[in-house]
Protein backbone atom coordinates (compact mmCIF):
# COMPACT_ATOMS: atom_id res chain seq x y z
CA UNK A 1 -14.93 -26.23 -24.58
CA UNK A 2 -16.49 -25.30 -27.85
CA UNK A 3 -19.65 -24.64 -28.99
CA UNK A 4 -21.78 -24.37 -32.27
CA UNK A 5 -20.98 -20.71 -33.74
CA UNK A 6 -24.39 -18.50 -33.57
CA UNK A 7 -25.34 -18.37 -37.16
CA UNK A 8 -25.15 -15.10 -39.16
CA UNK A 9 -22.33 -13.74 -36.59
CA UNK A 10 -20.36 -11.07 -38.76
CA UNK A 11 -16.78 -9.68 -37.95
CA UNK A 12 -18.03 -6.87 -36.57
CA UNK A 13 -20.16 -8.57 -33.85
CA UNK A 14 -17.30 -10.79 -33.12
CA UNK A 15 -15.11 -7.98 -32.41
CA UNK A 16 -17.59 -6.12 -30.17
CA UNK A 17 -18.08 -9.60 -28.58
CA UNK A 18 -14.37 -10.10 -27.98
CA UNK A 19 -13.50 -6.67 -26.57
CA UNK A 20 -16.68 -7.09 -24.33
CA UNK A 21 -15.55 -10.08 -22.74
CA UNK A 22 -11.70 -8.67 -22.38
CA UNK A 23 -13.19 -6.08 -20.62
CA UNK A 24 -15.54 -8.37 -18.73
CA UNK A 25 -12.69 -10.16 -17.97
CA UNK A 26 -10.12 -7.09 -16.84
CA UNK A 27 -12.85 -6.25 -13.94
CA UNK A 28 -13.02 -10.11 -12.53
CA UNK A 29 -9.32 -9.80 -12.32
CA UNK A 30 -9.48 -6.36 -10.43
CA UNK A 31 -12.07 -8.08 -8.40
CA UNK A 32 -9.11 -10.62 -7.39
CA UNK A 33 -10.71 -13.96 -9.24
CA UNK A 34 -8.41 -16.88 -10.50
CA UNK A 35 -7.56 -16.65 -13.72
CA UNK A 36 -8.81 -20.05 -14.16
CA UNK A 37 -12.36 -18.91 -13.07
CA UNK A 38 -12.17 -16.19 -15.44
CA UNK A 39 -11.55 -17.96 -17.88
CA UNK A 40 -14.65 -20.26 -17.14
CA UNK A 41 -16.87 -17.34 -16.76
CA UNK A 42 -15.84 -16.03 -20.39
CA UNK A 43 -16.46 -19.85 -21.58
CA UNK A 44 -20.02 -19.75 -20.05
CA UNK A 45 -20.55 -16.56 -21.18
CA UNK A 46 -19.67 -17.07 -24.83
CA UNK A 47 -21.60 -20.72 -24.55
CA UNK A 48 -24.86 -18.56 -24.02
CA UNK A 49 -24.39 -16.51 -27.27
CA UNK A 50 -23.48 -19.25 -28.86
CA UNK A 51 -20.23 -18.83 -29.75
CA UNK A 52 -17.06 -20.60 -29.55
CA UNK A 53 -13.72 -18.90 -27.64
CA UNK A 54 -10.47 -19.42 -26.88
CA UNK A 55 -8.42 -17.36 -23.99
CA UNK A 56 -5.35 -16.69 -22.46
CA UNK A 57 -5.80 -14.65 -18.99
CA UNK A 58 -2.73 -13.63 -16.59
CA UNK A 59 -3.25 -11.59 -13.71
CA UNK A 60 -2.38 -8.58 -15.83
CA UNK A 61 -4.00 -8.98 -18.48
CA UNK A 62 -5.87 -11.41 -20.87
CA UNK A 63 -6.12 -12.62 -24.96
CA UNK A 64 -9.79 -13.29 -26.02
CA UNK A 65 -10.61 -14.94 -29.76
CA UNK A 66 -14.22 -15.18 -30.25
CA UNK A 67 -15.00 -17.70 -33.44
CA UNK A 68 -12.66 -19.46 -35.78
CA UNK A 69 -12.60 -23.29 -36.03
CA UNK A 70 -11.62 -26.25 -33.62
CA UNK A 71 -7.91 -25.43 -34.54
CA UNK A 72 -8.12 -21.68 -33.14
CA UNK A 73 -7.67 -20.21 -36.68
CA UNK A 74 -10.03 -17.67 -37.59
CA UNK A 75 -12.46 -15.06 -35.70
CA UNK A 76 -11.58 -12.34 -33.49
CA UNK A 77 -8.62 -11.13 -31.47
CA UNK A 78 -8.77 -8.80 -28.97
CA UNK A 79 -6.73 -8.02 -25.26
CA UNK A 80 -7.70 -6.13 -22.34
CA UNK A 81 -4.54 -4.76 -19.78
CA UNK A 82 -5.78 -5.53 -16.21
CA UNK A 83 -5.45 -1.31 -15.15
CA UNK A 84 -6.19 0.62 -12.18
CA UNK A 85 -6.88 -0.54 -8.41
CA UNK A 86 -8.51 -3.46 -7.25
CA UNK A 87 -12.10 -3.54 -6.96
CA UNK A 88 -13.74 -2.45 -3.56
CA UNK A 89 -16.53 -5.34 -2.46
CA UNK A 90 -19.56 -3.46 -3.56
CA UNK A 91 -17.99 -3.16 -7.40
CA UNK A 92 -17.32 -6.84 -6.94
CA UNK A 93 -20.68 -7.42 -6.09
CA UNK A 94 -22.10 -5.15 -9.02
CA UNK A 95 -19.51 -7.14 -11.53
CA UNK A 96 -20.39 -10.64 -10.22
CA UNK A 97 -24.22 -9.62 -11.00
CA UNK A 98 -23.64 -8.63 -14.38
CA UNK A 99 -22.02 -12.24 -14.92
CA UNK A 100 -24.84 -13.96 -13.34
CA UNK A 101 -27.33 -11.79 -15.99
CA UNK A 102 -24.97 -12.88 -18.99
CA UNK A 103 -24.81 -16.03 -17.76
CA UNK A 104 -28.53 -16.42 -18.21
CA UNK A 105 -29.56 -14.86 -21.10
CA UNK A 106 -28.05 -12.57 -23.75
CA UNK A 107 -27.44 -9.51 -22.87
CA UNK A 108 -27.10 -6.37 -25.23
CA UNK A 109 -23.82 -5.37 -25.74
CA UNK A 110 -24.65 -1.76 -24.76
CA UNK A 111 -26.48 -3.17 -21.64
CA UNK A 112 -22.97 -5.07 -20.81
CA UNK A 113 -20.69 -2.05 -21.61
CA UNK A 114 -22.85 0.15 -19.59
CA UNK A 115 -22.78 -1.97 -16.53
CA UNK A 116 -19.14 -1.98 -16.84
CA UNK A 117 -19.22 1.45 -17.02
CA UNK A 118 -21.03 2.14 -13.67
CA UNK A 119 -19.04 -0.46 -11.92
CA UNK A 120 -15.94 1.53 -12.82
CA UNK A 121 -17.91 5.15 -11.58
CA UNK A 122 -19.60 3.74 -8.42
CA UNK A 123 -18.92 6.14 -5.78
CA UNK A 124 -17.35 4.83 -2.31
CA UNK A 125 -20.62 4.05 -0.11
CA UNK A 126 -19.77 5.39 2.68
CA UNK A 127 -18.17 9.39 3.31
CA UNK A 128 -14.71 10.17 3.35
CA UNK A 129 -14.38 10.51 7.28
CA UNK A 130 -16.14 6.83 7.50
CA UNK A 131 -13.38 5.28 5.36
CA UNK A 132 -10.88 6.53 7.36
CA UNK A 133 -12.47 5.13 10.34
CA UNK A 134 -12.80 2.12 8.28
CA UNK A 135 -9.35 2.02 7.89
CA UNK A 136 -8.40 2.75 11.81
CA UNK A 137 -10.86 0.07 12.63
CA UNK A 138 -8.82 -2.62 10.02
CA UNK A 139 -5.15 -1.40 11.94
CA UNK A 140 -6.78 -1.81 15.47
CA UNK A 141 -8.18 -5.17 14.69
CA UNK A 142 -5.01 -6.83 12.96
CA UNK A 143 -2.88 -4.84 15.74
CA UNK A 144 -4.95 -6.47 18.46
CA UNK A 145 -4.89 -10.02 17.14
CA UNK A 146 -1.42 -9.67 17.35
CA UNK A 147 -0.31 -7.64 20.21
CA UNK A 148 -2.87 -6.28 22.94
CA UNK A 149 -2.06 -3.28 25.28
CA UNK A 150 -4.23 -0.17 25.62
CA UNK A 151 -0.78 1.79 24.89
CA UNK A 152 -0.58 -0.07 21.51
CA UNK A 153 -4.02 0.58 20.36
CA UNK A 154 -3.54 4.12 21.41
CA UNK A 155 -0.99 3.99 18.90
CA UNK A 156 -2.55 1.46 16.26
CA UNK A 157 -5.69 4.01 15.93
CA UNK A 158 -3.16 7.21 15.73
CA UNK A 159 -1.22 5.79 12.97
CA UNK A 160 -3.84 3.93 11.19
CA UNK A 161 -6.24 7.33 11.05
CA UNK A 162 -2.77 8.79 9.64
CA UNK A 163 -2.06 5.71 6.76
CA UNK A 164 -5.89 5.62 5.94
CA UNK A 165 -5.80 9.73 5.28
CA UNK A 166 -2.77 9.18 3.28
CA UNK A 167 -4.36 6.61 1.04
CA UNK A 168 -7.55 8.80 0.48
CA UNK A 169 -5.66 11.49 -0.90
CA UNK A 170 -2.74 8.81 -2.80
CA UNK A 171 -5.70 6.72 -4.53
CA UNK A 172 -6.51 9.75 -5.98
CA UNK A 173 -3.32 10.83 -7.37
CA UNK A 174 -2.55 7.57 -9.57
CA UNK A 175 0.92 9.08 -10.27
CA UNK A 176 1.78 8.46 -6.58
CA UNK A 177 0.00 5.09 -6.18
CA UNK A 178 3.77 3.28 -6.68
CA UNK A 179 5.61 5.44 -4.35
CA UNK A 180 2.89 5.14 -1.66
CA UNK A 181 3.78 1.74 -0.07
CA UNK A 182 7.37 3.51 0.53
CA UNK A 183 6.02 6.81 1.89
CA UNK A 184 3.79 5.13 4.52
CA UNK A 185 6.18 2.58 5.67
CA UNK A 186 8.48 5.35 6.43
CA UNK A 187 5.74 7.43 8.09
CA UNK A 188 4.80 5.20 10.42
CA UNK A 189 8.72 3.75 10.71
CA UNK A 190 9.48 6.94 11.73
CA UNK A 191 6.71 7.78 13.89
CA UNK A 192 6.74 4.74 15.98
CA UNK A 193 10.86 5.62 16.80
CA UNK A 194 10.09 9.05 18.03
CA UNK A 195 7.23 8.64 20.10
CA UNK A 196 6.46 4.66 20.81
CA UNK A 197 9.17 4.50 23.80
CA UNK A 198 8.95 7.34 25.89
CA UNK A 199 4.98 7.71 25.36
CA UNK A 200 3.67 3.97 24.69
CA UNK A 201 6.25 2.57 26.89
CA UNK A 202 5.92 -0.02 23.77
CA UNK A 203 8.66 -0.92 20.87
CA UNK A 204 8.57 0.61 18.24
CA UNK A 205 8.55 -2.95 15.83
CA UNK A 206 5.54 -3.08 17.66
CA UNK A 207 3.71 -0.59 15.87
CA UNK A 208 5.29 -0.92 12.43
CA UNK A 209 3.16 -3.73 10.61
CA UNK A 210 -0.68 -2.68 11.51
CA UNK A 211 -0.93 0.45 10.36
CA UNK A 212 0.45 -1.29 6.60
CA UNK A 213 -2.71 -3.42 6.66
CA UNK A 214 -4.12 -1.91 3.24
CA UNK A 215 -0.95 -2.77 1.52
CA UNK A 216 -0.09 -6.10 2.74
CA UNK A 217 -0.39 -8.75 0.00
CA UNK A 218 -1.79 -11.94 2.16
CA UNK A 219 -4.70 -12.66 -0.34
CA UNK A 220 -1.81 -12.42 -3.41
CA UNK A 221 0.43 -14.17 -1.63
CA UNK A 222 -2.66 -17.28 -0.90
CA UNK A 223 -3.54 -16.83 -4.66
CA UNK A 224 -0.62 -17.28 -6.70
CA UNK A 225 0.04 -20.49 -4.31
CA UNK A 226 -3.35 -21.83 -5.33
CA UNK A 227 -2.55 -20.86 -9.42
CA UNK A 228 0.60 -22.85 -8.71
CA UNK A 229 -0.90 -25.55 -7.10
CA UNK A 230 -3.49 -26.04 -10.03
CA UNK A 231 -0.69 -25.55 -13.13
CA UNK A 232 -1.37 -21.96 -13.97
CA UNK A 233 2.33 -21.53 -13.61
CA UNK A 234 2.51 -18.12 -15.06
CA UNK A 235 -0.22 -17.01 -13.03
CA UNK A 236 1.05 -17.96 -9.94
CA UNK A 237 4.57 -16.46 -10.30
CA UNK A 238 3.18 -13.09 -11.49
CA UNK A 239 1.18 -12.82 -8.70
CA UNK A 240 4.07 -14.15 -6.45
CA UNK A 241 6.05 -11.53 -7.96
CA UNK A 242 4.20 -8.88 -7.41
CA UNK A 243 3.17 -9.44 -3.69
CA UNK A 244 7.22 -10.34 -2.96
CA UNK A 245 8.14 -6.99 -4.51
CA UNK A 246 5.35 -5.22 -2.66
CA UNK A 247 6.56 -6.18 0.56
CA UNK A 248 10.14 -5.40 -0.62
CA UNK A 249 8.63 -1.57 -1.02
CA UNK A 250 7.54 -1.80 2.53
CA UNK A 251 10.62 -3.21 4.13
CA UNK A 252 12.85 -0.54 1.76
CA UNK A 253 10.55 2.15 3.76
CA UNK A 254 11.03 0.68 7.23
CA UNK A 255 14.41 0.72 6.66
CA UNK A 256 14.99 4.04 5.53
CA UNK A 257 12.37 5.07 8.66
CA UNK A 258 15.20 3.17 11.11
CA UNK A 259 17.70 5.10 9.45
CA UNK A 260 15.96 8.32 9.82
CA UNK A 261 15.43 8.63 13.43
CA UNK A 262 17.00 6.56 16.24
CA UNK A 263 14.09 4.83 18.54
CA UNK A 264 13.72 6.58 21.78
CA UNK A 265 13.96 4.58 25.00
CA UNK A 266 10.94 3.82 27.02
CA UNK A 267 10.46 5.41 30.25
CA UNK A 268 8.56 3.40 32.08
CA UNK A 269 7.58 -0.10 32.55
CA UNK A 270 5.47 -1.80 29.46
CA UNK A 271 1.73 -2.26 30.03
CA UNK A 272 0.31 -5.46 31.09
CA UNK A 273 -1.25 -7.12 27.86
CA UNK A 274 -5.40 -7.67 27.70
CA UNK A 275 -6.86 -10.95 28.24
CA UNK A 276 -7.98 -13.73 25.49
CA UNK A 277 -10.64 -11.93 24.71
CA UNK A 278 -8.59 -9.40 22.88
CA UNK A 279 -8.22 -11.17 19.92
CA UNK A 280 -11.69 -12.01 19.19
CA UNK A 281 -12.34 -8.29 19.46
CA UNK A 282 -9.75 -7.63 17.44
CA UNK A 283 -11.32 -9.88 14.52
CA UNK A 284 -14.69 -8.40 15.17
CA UNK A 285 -13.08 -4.75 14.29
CA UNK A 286 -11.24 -6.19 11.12
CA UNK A 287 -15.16 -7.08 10.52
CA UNK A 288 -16.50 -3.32 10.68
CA UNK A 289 -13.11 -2.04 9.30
CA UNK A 290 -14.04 -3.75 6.09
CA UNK A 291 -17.29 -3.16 5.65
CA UNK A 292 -16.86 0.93 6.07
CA UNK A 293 -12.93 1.03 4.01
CA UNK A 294 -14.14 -1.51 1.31
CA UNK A 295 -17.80 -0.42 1.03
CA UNK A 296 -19.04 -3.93 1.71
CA UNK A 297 -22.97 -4.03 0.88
CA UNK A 298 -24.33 -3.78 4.57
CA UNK A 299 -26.67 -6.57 4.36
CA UNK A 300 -24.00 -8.39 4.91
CA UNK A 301 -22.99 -7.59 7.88
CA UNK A 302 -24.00 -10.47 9.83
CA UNK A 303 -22.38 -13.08 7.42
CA UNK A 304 -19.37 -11.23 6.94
CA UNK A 305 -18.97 -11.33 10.63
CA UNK A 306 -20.04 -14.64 11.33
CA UNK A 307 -17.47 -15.64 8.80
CA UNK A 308 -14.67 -14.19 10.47
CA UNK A 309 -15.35 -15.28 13.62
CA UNK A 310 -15.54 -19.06 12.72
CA UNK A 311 -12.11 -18.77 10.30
CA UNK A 312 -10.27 -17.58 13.59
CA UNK A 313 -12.02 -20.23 15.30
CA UNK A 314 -11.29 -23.10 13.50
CA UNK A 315 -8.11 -21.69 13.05
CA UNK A 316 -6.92 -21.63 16.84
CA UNK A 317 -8.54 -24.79 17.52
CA UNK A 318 -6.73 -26.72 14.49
CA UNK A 319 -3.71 -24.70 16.00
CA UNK A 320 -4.06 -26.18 19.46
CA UNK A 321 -4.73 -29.76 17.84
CA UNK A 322 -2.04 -29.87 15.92
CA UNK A 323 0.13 -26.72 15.17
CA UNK A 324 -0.31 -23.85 13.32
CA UNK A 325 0.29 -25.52 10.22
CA UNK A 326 -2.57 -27.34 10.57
CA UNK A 327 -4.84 -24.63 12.00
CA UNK A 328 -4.15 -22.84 8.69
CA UNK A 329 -4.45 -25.58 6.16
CA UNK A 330 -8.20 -26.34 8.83
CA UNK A 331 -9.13 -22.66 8.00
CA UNK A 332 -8.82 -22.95 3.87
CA UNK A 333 -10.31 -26.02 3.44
CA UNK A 334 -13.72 -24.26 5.45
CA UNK A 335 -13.57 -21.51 3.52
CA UNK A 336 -14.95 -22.20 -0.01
CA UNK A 337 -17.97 -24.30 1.41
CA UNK A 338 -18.91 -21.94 4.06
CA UNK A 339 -18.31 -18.41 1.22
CA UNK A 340 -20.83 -20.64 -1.26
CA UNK A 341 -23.40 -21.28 1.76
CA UNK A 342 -23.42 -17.83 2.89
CA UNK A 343 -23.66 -16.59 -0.85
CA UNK A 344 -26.53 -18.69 -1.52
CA UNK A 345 -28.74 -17.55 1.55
CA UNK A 346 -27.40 -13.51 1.50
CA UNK A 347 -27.47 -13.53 -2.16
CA UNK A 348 -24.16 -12.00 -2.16
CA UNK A 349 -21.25 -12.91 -4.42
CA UNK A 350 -19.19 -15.28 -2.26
CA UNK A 351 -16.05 -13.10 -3.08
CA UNK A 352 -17.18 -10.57 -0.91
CA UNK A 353 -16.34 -13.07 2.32
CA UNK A 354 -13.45 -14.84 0.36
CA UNK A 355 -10.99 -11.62 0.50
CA UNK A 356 -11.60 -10.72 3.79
CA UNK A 357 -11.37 -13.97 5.08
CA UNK A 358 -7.87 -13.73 3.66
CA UNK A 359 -6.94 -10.77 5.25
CA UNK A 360 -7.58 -12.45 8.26
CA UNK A 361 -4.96 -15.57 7.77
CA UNK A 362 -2.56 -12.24 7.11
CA UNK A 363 0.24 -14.41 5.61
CA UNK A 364 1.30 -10.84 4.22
CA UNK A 365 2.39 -9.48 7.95
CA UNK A 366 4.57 -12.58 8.41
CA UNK A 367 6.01 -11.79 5.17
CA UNK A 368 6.97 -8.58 6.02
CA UNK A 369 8.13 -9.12 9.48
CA UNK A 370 10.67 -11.63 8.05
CA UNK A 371 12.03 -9.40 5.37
CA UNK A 372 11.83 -6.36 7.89
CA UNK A 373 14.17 -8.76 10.18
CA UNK A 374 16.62 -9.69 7.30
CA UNK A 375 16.75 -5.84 6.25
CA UNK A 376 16.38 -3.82 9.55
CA UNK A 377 18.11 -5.54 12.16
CA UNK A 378 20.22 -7.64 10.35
CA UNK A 379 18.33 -10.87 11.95
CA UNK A 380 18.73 -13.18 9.14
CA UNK A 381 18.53 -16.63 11.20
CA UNK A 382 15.04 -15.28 12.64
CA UNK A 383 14.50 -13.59 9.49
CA UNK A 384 14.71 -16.45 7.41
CA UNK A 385 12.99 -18.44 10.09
CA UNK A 386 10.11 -16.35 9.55
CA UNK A 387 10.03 -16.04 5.71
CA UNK A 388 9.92 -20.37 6.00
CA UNK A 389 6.97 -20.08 8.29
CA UNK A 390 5.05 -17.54 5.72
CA UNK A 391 5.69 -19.87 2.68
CA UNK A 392 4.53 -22.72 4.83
CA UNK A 393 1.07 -21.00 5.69
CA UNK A 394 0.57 -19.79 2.28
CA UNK A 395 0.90 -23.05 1.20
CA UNK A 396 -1.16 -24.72 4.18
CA UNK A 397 -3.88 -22.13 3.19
CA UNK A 398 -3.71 -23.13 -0.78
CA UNK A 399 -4.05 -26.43 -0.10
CA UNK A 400 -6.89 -26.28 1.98
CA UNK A 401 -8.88 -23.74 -0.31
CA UNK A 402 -8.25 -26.42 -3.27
CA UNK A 403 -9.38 -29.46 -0.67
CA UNK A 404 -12.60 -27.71 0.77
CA UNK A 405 -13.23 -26.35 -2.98
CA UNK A 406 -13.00 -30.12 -4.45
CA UNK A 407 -15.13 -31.50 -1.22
CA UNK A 408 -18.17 -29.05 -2.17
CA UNK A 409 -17.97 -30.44 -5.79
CA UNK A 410 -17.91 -34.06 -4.40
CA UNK A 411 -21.50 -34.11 -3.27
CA UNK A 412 -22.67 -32.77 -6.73
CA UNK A 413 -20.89 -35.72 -8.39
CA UNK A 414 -22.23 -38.72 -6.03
CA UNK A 415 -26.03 -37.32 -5.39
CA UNK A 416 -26.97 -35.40 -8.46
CA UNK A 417 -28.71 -36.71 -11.58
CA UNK A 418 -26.52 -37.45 -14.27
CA UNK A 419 -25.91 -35.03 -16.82
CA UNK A 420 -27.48 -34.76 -20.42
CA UNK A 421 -25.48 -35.86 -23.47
CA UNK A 422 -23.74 -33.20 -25.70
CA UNK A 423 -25.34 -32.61 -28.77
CA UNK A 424 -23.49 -34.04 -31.82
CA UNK A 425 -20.67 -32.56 -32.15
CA UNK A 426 -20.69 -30.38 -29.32
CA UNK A 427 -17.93 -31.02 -25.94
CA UNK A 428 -19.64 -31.08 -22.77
CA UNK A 429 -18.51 -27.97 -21.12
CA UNK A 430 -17.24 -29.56 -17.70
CA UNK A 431 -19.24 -26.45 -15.50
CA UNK A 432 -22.60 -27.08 -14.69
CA UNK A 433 -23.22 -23.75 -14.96
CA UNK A 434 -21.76 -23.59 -18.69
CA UNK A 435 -23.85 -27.03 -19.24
CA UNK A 436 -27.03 -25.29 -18.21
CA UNK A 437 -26.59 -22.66 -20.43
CA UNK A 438 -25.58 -24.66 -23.54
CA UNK A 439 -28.70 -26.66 -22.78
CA UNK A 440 -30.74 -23.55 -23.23
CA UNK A 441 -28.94 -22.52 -26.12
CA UNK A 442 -28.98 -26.00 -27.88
CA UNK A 443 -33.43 -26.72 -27.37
């Protein structure tokens, strides 16, 4: 896309304009966006100053050149690394405002960089002792979608309270942030063998994977399938990359967990699991979980909640239609219509029910279970069986996110009115947003 240059522009505005959009860019990337959309964002953005850019965006970091001619020569440089934790869902919601506000009219670049700023300070909405809850409520829910017995949710909420206090005092310690995905797998490994038998009457494999909920890459692993799937090549592998290596760090814990302590033998019988209605408790919980650990805006309760409870739906119907295959690829493609209808009506940035929403497919657990299988018990036919089935629902998931995404565009294309030429000179920016604000710009 380019547009006319805003006349009088001097190299010192176009390097404040660069760096501001590398670092408006660096916080849509912490707040888990494509790197395509980011790129459209900084397009729009630039279109409503008037200015012309070119960009390269990874997940880890991103090239901005504000000005210059057709040919990219010319203008300003700048890039922005992609540092520090991802964004929690009320800093997503703070960030996606700001874009909506440049989007619409120019704002000062102290306005901007101040926005930025308090995005980055926002304090956690909810007290220490609620996140931790937060995070016990996210292990119970994920640990009774997938296996129900009071004895194991005894044992979920133990170890999850235990993970979530370790990652209150680890996010805080950045130094440590590497080493934590190790330190808690072998926690909990280790845990689970000493006391899962002869108290839980459960096994101890059982317990491993819930209380790891925080650090299971599911929506990285759904992402860089959908970069792949649209050509960002780079994109894709590098988030690929990092999820595979990720759950690598959690199976190297396990391991060294199994190696640590033997696993005790129950002594007596295993519990009689809960009825169907487990599960849709469970996702209910996952719900709550997120809204205290990931200081989701509470107005949003109700959405977020309705969301999840119509993902598993369609889900295990599409399942019992036709395979789980199916019920996956069923769940993606509802997904983007239903996160823009609920964002228009709550007036909430339709992130904030896209992430959790791919928590709840957890591709990430099946990861880990497979390379926990290959690693730990030396399973590799059911191992490998496993790791097939998570790059299958990854893939079912990416394809159906891309499908539902391209059916809420269709309606635009057949329905609407059709759009306004370009001015001379000018390419159409293909976003109606972007074309919106170039009309503005251009009257």
């Amino acid at each position: 896309m380019t547009v006319p240059e805003a006349e009088g522009a001097g190299r010192e505005w176009l390097r404040d304009f660069a760096a501001l959009l590398c670092e408006l860019g660096s916080e849509l990337l912490r707040a888990g966006e494509r790197t395509a959309e980011v790129e459209r964002v900084l397009h729009d953005v630039a279109a409503r100053y008037g200015m012309r850019v070119r960009s390269f965006v990874v997940p880890t970091g991103l090239f901005v050149r504000v000005g210059g001619g057709p040919d990219g020569r010319g203008g300003e440089l700048d890039f922005a690394p992609v540092e520090g934790p991802d964004l929690r869902l009320d800093q997503v919601e703070a960030v996606q405002s700001l874009v909506e506000r440049m989007r619409t009219r120019e704002v000062p670049f102290d306005d901007a960089r101040r926005a930025l700023r308090e995005v980055r300070a926002k304090p956690e909405r909810f007290s220490p002792a609620a996140t931790i809850l937060g995070y016990v409520l996210l292990t119970v829910g994920l640990g009774t979608m997938r296996h129900a017995t009071v004895p194991a949710i005894i044992g979920y909420a133990v170890l999850g309270a235990g993970v979530g206090l370790l990652r209150l005092f680890g996010d805080r310690l950045p130094a440590a942030r590497t080493a934590l995905p190790v330190v808690a797998a072998i926690l909990v490994t280790t845990a689970s063998q000493a006391w899962a038998g002869p108290l839980l009457h459960e096994a101890p494999t059982v317990l491993y994977i819930p209380p790891l909920i925080a650090f299971l890459p599911g929506s990285a692993l759904t992402l860089g399938a959908i970069e792949l799937a649209t050509g960002a090549a780079l994109s894709g592998i590098s988030r690929l990359a990092g999820a595979a290596n990720v759950l690598l760090l959690l199976a190297i814990g396990i391991l060294v967990g199994t190696e640590v302590l033997s696993p005790r033998p129950p002594d007596g019988p295993a519990s009689d699991p809960l009825g169907a209605w487990a599960p849709w408790v469970g996702v209910l919980l996952l719900g709550f979980g997120f809204l205290l650990y990931f200081s989701a805006p509470p107005r949003v309760t109700g959405w977020l909640l309705g969301a999840l409870l119509t993902e598993r739906l369609v889900q295990s119907l599409a399942s019992e239609f036709a395979g789980p295959t199916f019920g996956a690829f069923a769940a993606g493609v509802l997904l983007p219509p239903m996160a823009k209808w609920i964002a228009r009506r709550s007036h909430t940035p339709d992130q904030v029910v896209f992430l959790p929403c791919f928590w709840l497919l957890v591709p990430g657990a099946v990861g880990l279970t497979s390379i926990s299988e290959i690693i730990v018990a030396g399973d590799t036919g059911g191992g490998l069986d496993s790791m097939v089935s998570m790059v299958i629902t990854v893939a079912s998931i990416a394809m159906g996110v891309l499908v539902g995404a391209g059916l809420q565009q269709r309606p635009k294309l057949l329905l609407g009115a059709p759009a306004p030429p370009a001015p001379s000179g000018v390419e159409a920016p293909a976003d109606p947003d972007a074309q919106r604000a170039l009309d503005t710009r251009t009257e």
